[in-house]
Protein backbone atom coordinates (compact mmCIF):
# COMPACT_ATOMS: atom_id res chain seq x y z
CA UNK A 1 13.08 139.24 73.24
CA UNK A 2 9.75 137.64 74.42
CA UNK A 3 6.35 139.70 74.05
CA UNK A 4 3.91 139.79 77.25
CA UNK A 5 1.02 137.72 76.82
CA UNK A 6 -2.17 139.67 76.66
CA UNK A 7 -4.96 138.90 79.73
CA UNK A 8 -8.52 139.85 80.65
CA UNK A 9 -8.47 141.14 84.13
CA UNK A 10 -11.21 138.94 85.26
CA UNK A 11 -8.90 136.18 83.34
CA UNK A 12 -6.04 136.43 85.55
CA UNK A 13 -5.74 133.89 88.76
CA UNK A 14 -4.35 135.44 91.79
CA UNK A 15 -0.82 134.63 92.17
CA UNK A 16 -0.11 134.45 88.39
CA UNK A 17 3.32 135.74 87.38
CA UNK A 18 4.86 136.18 83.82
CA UNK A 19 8.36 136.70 82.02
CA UNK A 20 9.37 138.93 79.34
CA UNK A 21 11.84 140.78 77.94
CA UNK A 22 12.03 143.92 76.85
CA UNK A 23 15.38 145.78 74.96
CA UNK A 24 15.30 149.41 75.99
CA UNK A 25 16.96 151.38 73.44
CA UNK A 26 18.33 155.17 72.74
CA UNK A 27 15.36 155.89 70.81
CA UNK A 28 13.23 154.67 73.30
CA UNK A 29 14.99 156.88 76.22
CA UNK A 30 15.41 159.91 73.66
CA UNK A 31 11.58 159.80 72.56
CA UNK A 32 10.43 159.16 75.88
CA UNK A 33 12.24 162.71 77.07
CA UNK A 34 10.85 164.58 74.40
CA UNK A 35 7.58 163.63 75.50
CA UNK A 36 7.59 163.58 79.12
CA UNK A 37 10.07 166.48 79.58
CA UNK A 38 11.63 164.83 81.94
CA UNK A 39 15.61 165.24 80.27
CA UNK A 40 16.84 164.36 84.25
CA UNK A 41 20.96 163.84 83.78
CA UNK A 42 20.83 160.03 84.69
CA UNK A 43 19.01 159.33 81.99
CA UNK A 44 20.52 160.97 78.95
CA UNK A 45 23.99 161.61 79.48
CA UNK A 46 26.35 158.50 80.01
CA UNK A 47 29.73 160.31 81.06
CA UNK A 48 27.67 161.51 84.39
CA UNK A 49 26.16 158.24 84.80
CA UNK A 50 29.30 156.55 85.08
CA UNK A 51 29.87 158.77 88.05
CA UNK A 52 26.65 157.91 90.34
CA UNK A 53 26.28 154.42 92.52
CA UNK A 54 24.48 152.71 89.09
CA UNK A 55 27.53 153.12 87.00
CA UNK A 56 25.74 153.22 83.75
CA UNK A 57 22.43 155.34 82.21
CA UNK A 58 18.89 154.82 84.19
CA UNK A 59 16.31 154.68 81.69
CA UNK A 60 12.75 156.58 82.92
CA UNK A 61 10.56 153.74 84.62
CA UNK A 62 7.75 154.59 83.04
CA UNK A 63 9.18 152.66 79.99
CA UNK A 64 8.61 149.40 81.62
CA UNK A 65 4.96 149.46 81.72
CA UNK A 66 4.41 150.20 77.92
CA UNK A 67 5.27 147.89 75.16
């Protein structure tokens, strides 16, 4: 897993793109819904989310823009 390099807005060229990874975990989803209060099916139980078009869990997007 690769950490985001950290920028000064006025540092950043237009057109600039970066790469990282980031593992979302249980935790992650499981604190994030105690939190938010958003405990939305998709994201917490994986027997429904088999059943839906993304085969699999949806973790909350929010989680992508905080490290």
């Amino acid at each position: 897993m690769t950490k985001p390099n950290e920028y000064l807005f006025e540092d950043i060229p237009i057109g600039q793109k970066e790469i990282f990874e980031l593992l979302i975990t249980e935790s992650m989803i499981n604190i994030f819904a105690k939190v938010s209060g958003d405990y939305n099916t998709l994201h917490m139980n994986t027997n429904y989310a088999q059943t839906t078009k993304f085969g699999k869990m949806v973790c909350h997007w929010h989680l992508f823009f905080h490290n």
